[in-house]
Protein backbone atom coordinates (compact mmCIF):
# COMPACT_ATOMS: atom_id res chain seq x y z
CA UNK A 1 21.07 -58.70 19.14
CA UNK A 2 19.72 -57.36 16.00
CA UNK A 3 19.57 -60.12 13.35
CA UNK A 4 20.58 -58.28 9.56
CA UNK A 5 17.43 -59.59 8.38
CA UNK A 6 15.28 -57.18 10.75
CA UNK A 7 13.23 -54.84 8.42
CA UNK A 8 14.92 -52.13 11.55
CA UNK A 9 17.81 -52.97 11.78
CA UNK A 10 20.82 -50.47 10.32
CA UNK A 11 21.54 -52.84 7.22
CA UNK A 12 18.36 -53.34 6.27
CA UNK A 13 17.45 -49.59 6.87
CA UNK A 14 20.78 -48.57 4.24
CA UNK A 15 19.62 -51.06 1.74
CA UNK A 16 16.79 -49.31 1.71
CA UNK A 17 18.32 -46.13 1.37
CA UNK A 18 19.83 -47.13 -1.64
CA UNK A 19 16.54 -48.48 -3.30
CA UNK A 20 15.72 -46.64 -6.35
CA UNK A 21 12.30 -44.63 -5.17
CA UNK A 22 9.83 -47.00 -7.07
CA UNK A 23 6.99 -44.22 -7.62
CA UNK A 24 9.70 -42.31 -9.76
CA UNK A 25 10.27 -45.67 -11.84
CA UNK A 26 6.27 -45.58 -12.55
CA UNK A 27 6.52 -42.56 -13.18
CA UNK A 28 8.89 -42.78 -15.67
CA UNK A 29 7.41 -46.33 -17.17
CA UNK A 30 4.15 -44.19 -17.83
CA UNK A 31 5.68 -41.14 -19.95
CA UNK A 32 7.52 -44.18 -22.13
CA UNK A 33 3.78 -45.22 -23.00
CA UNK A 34 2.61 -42.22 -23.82
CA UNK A 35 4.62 -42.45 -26.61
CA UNK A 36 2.18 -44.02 -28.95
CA UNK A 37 -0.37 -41.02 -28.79
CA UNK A 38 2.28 -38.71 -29.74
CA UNK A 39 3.87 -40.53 -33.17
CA UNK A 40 -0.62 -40.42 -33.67
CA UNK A 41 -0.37 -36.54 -33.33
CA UNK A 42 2.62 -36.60 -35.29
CA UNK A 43 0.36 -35.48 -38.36
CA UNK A 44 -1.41 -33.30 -37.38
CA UNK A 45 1.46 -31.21 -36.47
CA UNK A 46 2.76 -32.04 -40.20
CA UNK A 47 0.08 -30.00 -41.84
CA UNK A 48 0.14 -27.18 -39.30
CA UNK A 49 3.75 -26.96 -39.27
CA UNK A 50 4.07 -25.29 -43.35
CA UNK A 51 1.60 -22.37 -42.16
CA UNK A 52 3.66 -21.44 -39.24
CA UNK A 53 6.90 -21.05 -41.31
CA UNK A 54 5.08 -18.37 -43.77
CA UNK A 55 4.25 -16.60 -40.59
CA UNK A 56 8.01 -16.55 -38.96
CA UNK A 57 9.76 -15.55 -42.42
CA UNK A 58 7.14 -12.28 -42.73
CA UNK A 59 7.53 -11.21 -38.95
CA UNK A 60 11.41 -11.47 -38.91
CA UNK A 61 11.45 -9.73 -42.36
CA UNK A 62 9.49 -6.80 -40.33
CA UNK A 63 12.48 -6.67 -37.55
CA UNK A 64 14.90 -5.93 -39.98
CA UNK A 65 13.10 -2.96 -41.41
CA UNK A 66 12.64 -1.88 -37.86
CA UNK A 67 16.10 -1.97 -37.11
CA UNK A 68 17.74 -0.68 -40.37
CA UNK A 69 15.04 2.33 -39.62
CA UNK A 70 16.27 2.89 -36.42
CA UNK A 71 19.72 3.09 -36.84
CA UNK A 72 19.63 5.70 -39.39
CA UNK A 73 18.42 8.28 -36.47
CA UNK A 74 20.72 10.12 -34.36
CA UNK A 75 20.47 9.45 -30.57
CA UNK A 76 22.13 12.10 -28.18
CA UNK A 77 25.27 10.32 -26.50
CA UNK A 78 25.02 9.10 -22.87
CA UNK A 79 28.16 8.76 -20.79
CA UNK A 80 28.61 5.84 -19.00
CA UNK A 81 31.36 5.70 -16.12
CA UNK A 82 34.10 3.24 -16.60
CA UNK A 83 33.03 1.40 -13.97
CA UNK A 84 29.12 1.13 -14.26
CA UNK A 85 28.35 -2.88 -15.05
CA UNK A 86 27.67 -3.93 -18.30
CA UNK A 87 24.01 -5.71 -18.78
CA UNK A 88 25.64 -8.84 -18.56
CA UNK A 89 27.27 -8.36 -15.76
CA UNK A 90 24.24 -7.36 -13.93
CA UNK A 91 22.08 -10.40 -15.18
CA UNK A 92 25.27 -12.68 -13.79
CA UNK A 93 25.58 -10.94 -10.25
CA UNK A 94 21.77 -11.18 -9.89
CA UNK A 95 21.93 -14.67 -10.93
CA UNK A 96 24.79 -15.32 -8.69
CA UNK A 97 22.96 -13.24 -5.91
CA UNK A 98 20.11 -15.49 -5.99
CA UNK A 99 21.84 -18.18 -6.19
CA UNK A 100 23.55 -17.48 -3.00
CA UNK A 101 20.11 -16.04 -1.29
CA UNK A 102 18.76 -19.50 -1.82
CA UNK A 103 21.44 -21.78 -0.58
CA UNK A 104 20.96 -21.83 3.20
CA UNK A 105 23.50 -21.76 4.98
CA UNK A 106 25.69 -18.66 2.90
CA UNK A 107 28.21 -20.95 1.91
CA UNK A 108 31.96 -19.38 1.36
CA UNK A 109 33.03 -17.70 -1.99
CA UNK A 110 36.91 -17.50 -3.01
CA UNK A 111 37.06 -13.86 -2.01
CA UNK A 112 36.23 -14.55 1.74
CA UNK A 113 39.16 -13.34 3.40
CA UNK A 114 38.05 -15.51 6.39
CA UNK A 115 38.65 -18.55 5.07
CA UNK A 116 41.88 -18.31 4.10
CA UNK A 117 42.60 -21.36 6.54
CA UNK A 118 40.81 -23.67 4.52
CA UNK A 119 37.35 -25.02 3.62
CA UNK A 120 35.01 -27.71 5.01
CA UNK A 121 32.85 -30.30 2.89
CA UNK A 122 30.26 -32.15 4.54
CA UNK A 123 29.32 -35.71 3.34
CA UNK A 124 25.49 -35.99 2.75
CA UNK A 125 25.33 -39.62 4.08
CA UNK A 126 22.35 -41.72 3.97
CA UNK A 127 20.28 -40.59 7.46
CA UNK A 128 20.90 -44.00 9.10
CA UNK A 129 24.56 -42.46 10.26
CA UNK A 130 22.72 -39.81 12.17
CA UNK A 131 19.06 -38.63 12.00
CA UNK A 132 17.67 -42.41 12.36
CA UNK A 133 19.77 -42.55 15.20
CA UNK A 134 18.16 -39.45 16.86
CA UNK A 135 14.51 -40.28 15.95
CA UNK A 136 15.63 -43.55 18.14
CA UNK A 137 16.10 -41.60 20.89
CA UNK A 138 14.12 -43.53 23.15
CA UNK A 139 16.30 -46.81 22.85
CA UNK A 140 19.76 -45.11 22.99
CA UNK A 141 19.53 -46.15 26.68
CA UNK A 142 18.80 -49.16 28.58
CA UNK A 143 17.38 -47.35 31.28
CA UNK A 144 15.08 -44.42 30.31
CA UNK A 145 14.96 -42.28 27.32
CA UNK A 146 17.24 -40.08 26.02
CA UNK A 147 14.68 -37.61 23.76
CA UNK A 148 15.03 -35.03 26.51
CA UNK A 149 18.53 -34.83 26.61
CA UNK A 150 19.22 -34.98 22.95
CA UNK A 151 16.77 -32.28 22.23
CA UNK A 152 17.07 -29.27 21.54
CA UNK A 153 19.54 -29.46 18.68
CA UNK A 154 21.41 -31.31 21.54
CA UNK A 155 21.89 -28.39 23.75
CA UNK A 156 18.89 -30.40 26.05
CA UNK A 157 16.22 -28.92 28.23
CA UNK A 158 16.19 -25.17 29.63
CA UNK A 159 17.94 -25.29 32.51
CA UNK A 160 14.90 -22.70 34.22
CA UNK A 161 15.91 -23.68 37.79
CA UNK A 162 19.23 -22.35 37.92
CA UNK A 163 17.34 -18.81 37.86
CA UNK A 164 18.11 -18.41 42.06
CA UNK A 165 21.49 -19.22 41.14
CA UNK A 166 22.90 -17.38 37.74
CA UNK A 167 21.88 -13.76 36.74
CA UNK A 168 18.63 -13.38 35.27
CA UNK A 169 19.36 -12.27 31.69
CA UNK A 170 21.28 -15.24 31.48
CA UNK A 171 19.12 -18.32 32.41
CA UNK A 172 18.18 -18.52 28.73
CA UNK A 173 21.76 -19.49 27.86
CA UNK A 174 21.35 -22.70 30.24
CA UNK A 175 20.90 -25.95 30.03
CA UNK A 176 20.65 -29.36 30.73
CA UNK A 177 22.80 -30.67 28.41
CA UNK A 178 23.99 -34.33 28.27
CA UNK A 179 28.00 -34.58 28.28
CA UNK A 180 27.49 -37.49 24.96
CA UNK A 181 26.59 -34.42 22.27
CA UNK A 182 29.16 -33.44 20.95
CA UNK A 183 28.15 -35.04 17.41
CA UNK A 184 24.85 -33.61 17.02
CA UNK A 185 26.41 -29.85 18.14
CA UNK A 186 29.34 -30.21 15.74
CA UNK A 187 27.13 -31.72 12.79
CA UNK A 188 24.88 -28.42 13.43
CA UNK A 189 27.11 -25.99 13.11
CA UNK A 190 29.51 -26.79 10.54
CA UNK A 191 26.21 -27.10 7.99
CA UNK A 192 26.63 -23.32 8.94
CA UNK A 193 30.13 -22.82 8.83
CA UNK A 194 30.85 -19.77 7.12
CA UNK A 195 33.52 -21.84 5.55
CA UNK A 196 31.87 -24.82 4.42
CA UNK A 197 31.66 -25.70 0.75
CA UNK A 198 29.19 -27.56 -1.71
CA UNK A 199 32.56 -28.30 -4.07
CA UNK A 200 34.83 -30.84 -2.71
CA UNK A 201 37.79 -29.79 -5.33
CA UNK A 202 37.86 -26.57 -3.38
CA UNK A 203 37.86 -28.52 0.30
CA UNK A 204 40.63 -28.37 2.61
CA UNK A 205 39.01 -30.81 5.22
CA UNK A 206 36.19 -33.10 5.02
CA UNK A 207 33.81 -33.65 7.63
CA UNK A 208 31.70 -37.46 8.27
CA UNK A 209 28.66 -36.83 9.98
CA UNK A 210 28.07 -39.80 11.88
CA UNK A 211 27.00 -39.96 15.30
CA UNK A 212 29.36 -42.79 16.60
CA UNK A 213 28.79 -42.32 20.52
CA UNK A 214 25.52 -41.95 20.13
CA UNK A 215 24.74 -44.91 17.91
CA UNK A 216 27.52 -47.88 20.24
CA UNK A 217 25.54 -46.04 23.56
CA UNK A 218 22.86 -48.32 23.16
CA UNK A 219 25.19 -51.49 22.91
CA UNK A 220 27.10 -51.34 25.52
CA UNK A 221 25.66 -52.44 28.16
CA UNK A 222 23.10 -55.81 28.56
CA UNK A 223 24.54 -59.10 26.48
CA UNK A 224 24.92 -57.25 23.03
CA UNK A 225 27.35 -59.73 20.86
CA UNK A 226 30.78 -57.54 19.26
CA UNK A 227 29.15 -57.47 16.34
CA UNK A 228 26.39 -55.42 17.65
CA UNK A 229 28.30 -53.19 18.89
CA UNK A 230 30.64 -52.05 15.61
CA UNK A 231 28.05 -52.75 12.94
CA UNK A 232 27.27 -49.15 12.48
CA UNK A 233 30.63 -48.31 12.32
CA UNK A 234 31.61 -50.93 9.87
CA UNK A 235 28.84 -49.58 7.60
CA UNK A 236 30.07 -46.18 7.80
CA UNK A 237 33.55 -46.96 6.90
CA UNK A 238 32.50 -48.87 3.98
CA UNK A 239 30.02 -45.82 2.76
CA UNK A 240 32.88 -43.17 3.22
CA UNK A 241 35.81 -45.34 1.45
CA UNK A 242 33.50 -45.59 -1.35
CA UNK A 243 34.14 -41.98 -1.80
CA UNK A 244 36.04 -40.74 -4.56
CA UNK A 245 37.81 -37.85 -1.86
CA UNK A 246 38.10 -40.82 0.53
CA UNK A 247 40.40 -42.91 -1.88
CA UNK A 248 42.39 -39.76 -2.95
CA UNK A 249 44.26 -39.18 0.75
CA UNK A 250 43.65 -42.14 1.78
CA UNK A 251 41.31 -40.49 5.08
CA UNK A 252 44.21 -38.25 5.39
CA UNK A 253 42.34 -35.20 5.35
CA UNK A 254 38.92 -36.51 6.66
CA UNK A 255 37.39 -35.83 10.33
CA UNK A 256 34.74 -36.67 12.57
CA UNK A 257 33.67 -36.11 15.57
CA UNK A 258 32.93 -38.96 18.18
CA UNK A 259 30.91 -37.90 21.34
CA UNK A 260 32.21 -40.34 24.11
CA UNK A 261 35.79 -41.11 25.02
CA UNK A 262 38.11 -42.78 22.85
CA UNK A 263 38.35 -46.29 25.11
CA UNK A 264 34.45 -46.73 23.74
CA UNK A 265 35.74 -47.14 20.77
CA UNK A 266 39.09 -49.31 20.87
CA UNK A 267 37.99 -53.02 21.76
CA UNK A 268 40.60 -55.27 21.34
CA UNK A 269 38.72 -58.31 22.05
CA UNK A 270 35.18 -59.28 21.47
CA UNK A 271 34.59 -59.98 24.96
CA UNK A 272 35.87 -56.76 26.24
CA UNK A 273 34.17 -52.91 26.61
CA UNK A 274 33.12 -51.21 24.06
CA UNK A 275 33.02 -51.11 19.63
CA UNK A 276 36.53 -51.68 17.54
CA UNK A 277 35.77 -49.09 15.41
CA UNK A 278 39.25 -47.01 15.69
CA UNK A 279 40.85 -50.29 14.39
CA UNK A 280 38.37 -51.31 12.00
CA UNK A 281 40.24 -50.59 8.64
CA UNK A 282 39.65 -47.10 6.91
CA UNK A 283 39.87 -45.52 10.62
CA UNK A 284 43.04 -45.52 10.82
CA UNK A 285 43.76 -42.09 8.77
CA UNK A 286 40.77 -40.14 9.87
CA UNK A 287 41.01 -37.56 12.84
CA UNK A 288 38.95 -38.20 15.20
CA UNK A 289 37.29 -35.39 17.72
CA UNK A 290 37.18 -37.24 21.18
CA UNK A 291 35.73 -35.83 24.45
CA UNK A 292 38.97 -37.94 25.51
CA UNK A 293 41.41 -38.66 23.70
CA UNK A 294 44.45 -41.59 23.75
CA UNK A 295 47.60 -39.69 24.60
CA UNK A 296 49.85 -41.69 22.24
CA UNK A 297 47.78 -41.48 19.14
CA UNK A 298 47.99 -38.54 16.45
CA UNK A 299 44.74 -38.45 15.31
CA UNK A 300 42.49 -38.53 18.32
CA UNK A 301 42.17 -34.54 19.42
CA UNK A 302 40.32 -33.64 22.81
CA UNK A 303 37.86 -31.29 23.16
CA UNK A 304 35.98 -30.18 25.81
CA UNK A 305 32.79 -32.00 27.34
CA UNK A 306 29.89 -30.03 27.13
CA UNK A 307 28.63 -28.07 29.71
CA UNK A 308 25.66 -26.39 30.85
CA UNK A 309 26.49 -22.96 29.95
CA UNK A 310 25.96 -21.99 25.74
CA UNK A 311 25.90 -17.92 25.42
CA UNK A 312 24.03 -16.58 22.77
CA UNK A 313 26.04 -13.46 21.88
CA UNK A 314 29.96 -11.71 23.06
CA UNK A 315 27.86 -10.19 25.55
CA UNK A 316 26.84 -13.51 27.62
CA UNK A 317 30.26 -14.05 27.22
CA UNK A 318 31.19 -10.76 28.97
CA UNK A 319 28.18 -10.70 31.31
CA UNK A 320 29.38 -14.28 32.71
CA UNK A 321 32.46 -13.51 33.59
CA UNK A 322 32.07 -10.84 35.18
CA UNK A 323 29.77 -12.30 37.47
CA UNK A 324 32.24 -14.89 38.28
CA UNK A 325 35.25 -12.73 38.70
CA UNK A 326 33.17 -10.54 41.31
CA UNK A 327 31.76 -13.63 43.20
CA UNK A 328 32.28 -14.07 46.44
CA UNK A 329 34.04 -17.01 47.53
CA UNK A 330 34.11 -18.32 51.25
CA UNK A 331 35.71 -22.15 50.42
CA UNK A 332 39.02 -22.55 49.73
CA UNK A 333 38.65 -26.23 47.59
CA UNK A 334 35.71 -28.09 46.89
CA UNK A 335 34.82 -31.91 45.67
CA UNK A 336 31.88 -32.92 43.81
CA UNK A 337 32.02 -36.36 43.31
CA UNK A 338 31.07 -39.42 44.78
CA UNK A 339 33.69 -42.76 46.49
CA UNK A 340 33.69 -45.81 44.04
CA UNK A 341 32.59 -48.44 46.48
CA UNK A 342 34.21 -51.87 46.72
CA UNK A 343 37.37 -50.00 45.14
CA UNK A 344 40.35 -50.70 47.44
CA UNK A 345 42.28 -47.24 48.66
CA UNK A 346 39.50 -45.08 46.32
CA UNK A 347 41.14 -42.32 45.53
CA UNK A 348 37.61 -40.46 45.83
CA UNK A 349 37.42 -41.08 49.16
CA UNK A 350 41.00 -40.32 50.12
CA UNK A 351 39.94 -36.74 48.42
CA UNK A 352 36.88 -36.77 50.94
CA UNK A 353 38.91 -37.89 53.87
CA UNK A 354 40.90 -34.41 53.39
CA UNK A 355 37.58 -32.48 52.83
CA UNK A 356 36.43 -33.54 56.04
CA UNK A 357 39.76 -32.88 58.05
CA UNK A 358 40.04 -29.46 56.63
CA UNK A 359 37.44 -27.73 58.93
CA UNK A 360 35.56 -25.87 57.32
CA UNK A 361 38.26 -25.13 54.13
CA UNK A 362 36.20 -27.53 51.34
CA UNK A 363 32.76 -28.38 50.60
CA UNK A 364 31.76 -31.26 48.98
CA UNK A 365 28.55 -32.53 47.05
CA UNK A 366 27.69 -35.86 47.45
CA UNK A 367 26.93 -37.15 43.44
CA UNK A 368 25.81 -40.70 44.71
CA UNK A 369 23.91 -42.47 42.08
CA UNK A 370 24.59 -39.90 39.01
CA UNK A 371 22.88 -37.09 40.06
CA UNK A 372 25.49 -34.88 39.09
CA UNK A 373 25.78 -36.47 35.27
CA UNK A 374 24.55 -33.69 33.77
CA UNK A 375 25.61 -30.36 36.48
CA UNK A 376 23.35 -29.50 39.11
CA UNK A 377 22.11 -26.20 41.11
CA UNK A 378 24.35 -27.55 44.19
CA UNK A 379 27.37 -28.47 42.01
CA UNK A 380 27.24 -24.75 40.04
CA UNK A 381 26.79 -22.74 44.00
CA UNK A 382 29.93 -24.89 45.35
CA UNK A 383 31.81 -24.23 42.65
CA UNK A 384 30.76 -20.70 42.27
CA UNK A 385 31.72 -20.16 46.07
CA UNK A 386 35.71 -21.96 46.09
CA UNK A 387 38.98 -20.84 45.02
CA UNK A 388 39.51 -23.77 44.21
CA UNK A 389 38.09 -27.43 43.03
CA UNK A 390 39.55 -31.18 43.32
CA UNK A 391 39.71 -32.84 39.52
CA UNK A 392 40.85 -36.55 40.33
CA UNK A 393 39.75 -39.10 37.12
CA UNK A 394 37.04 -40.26 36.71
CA UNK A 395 36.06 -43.29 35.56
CA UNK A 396 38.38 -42.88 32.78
CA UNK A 397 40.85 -40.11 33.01
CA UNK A 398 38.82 -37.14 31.87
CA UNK A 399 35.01 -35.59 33.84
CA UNK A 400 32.95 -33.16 32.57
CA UNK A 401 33.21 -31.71 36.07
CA UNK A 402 36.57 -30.46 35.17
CA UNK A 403 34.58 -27.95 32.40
CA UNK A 404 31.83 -27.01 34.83
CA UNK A 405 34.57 -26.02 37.70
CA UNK A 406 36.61 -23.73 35.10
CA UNK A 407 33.39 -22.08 33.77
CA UNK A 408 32.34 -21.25 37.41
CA UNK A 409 35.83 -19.69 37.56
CA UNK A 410 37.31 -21.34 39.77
CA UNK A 411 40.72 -23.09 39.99
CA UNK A 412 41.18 -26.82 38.91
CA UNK A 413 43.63 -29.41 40.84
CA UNK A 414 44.27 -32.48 38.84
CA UNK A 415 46.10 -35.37 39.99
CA UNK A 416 46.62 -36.96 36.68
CA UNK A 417 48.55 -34.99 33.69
CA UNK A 418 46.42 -36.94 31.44
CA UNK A 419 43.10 -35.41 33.36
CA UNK A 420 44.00 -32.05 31.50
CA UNK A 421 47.14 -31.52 30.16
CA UNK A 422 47.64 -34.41 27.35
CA UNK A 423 44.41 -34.16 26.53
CA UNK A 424 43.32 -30.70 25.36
CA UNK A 425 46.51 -28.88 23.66
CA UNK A 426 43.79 -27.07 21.07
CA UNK A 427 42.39 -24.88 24.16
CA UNK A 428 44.70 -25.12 26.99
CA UNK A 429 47.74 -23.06 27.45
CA UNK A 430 51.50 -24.15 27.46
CA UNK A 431 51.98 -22.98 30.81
CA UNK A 432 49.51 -25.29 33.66
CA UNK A 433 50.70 -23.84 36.39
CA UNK A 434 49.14 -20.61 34.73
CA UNK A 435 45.48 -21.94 35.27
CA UNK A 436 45.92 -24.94 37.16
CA UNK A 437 47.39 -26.48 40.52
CA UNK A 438 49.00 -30.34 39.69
CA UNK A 439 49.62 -32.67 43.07
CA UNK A 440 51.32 -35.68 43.00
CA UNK A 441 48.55 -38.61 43.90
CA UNK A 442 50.86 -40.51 45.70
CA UNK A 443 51.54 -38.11 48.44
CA UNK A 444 47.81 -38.09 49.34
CA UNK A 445 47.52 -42.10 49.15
CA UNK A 446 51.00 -42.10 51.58
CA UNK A 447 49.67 -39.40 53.58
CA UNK A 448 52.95 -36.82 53.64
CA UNK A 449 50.67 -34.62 51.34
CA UNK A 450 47.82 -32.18 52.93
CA UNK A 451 45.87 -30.57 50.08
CA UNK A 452 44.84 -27.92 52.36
CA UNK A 453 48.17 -27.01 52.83
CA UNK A 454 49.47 -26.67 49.24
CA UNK A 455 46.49 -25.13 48.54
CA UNK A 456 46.83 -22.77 51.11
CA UNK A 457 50.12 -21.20 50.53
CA UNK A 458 48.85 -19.58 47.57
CA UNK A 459 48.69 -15.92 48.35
CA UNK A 460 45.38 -13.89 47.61
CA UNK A 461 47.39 -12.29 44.13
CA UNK A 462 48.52 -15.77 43.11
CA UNK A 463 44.54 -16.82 43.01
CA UNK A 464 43.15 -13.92 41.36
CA UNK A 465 46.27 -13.80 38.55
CA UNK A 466 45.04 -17.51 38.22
CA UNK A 467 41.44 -17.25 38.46
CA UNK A 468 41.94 -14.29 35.69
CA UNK A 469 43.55 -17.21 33.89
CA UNK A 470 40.35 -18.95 33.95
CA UNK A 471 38.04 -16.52 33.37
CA UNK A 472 40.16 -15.60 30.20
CA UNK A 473 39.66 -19.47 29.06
CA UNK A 474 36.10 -19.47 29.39
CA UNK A 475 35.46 -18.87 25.46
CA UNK A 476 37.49 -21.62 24.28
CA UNK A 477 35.94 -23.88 26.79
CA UNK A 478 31.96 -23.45 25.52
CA UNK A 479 29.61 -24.05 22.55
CA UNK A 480 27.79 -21.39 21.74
CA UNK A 481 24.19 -21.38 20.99
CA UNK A 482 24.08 -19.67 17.98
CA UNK A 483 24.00 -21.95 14.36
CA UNK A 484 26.68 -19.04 13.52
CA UNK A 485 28.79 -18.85 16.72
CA UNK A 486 29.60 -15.73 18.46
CA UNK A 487 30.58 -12.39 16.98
CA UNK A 488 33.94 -11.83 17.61
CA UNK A 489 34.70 -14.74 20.61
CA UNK A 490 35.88 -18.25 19.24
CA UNK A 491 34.20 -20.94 20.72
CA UNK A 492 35.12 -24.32 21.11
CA UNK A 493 33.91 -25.29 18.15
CA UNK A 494 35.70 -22.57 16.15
CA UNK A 495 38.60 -23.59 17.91
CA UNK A 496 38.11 -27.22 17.18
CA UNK A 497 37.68 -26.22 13.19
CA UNK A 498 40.75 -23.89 12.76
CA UNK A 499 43.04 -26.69 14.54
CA UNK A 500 41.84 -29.64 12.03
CA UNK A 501 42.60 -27.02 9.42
CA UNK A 502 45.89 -26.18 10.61
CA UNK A 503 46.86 -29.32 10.90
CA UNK A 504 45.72 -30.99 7.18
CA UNK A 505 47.90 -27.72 6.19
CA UNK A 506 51.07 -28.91 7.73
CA UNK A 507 50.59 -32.48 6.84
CA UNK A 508 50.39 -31.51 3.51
CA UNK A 509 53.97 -30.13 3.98
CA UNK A 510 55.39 -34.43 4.57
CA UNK A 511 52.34 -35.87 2.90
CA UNK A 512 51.43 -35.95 -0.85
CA UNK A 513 48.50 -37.30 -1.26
CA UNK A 514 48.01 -40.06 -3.52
């Protein structure tokens, strides 16, 4: 536990942050005692001061000559189009041209047709919300540190090994990424939103950078009191309703993004899993990005975990899926997973039961002790080589593995609707029987339910129309590796962006804010 009094502790470290910087107060101090040599110069500059007056009156007196000279000589007359700029207007679009030069990122001007959905303002919050965190790296987890996987502006290690698997052009566009990022990738690229905005009067949404997953990680686990566990939260919702934008909506049009799923973050009682923080008061309003969201509540949106795959251009887009749609695949279903031991009738191993009575039909990897956390070379080839791929829930009701299967093009089967289908609206279509394959769980625990056979009375032109399906979602599903995004493709975080702007639009239609 982390006593407030600890010189590292988060308290201590935003007290600090709020100390006035004591070298400027010196400095200051100093230039008030200089005054005393000054009133002695004072003086001097008397008697000096009657001389240079005589010398201004005779060089303006001079001027005027000059000029009424001047004016008295005929000039020939220059045309000037109508609409060449005027001096002025040239010294205020070079001004304004420098201005913009120097701000980095560009930020968005009021003729940006692009941004007609709205702009974003990003709260410059006091470093213990996020960079601290990061520099912590190395005590984010109980176990081993996390600096490798958080590096990288999140993105992780080069995923070099994967170069027998994937094309070679695009190994550079792999990685190990961690499936707990999402705050540090979102925090990255909307400072280079082409829509974000220094002026919150001209904001549509705007955006708290704090790293909330990453900062209750390191609590969860061991004998950390409750207290531990939400004090960084608690400190962030008293910074942001300190706000002057905070008070006027009342967090109505306010977002973040919190990189773990939303049960981390909704404890009910101190002795139970996880922080508070969605009840802790000032929550409430704010929407909240989730890699997993709570069905029943408005403002927690899914989006997708991150995966290993982050294109640099349209053309890794393109260059991907083709490979995938051209693959060869020899498996009709796969699993990658692992049974939950001690669990009576695991559903995992009901799912491996039916791998091993297919025959030859499904291929499994075995992701015993989390070596499949963050994708593997195995877990890419199996998926790479079925039609289709088993999505039970995990330990919540959400995987990553659900992300990796669709970007490896093949064909999800969920047993849950909450796995998929109340989860991710923003990037999902209407239709799941478009992309997808849903089985009822309980015929597979009662055993009138064969997945091979459901899976196998889809005809070769049912799984390519779906596979297409896939392969179609794949840009929605990524985050790019560019600070700017993609060219023309939206990403998932453009998608992510232009649905919390759509929807502070049509609250504004039932709420006024106050």
């Amino acid at each position: 536990m982390l006593p407030v009094s600890n010189p590292s502790s988060p308290e201590h470290l935003l007290k600090k942050s709020r100390t006035p910087d004591t070298s400027t107060a010196i400095d200051r101090k100093s230039s008030f005692n200089s005054l005393n040599s000054a009133v002695n110069r004072s003086s001097y500059i008397t008697a000096s001061r009657s001389h240079c007056t005589w010398l201004i009156i005779s060089l303006l007196s001079l001027q005027l000559i000059l000029f009424l000279t001047l004016r008295s000589i005929p000039f020939p007359h220059r045309h000037i189009p109508e609409n060449f700029p005027s001096p002025v207007a040239v010294a205020t679009t070079t001004a304004t041209v420098i201005s913009a030069a120097s701000s980095n990122p560009p930020l968005s001007s009021s003729s940006d047709e692009r941004c007609d959905s709205g702009r974003v303002f990003v709260y410059d919050m006091p470093k213990i919300f996020n960079e601290v965190i990061l520099q912590q790296c190395d005590n984010l987890n109980p176990w081993s540190s996390r600096c490798d996987a958080l590096s990288n502006d999140g993105f992780g290690q080069e995923a070099t090994s994967l170069s027998n698997v994937i094309p070679k052009d695009l190994v550079q566009s792999w990685f190990w990424t961690d499936q707990f990022v999402t705050e540090i990738i979102f925090h990255n690229r909307i400072l280079n939103h082409r829509c974000r905005t220094l002026d919150p009067e001209s904001a549509t949404a705007f955006y708290i950078p704090f790293y909330a997953g990453l900062a209750v990680g390191q609590y969860l686990w061991s004998n950390y009191a409750a207290a531990d566990r939400d004090r960084h939260c608690k400190m962030m919702t008293q910074w942001v309703k300190d706000q002057p934008y905070w008070n006027r909506s009342n967090g109505w049009d306010h977002f973040i993004t919190m990189g773990r799923i939303t049960w981390d973050f909704r404890r009910s009682k101190d002795e139970d899993w996880g922080s508070n923080c969605i009840y802790i008061p000032g929550m409430r309003n704010i929407t909240r990005l989730l890699i997993e969201r709570n069905s029943w509540d408005h403002f927690d949106v899914g989006v997708p975990y991150p995966t290993g795959f982050h294109p640099r251009t349209d053309s890794d887009v393109v260059n991907w899926q083709d490979f995938v749609r051209n693959r060869r695949r020899e498996t009709l279903f796969c699993f990658a997973g692992a049974p939950r031991a001690g669990i009576v009738n695991d559903f995992r191993g009901l799912l491996l039961r039916h791998c091993e009575e297919s025959r030859g039909k499904c291929r499994t990897v075995d992701c015993t002790v989390g070596k499949c956390s963050n994708g593997s070379s195995a877990i890419l080839e199996t998926f790479l080589g079925s039609d289709f791929c088993l999505q039970p829930r995990g330990d919540s009701f959400t995987r990553r593995s659900i992300f990796d299967c669709m970007l490896a093009g093949s064909i999800p089967v969920f047993f849950w609707r909450r796995s998929a289908y109340m989860q991710y609206q923003w990037f999902l279509p209407d239709k799941p029987d478009s992309y997808s394959v849903f089985i009822d769980r309980n015929g597979i625990k009662n055993g009138t339910t064969s997945i091979k056979e459901v899976l196998g009375r889809y005809s070769k032109e049912d799984v390519r129309k779906m596979r297409e399906r896939v392969i179609d979602l794949i840009p929605n599903l990524v985050y790019a590796k560019s600070p700017n995004g993609l060219e023309t493709f939206k990403d998932a975080f453009d998608v992510a962006i232009d649905g919390v702007f759509r929807r502070f639009k049509e609250q504004e239609n039932w709420y006024k804010w106050r």
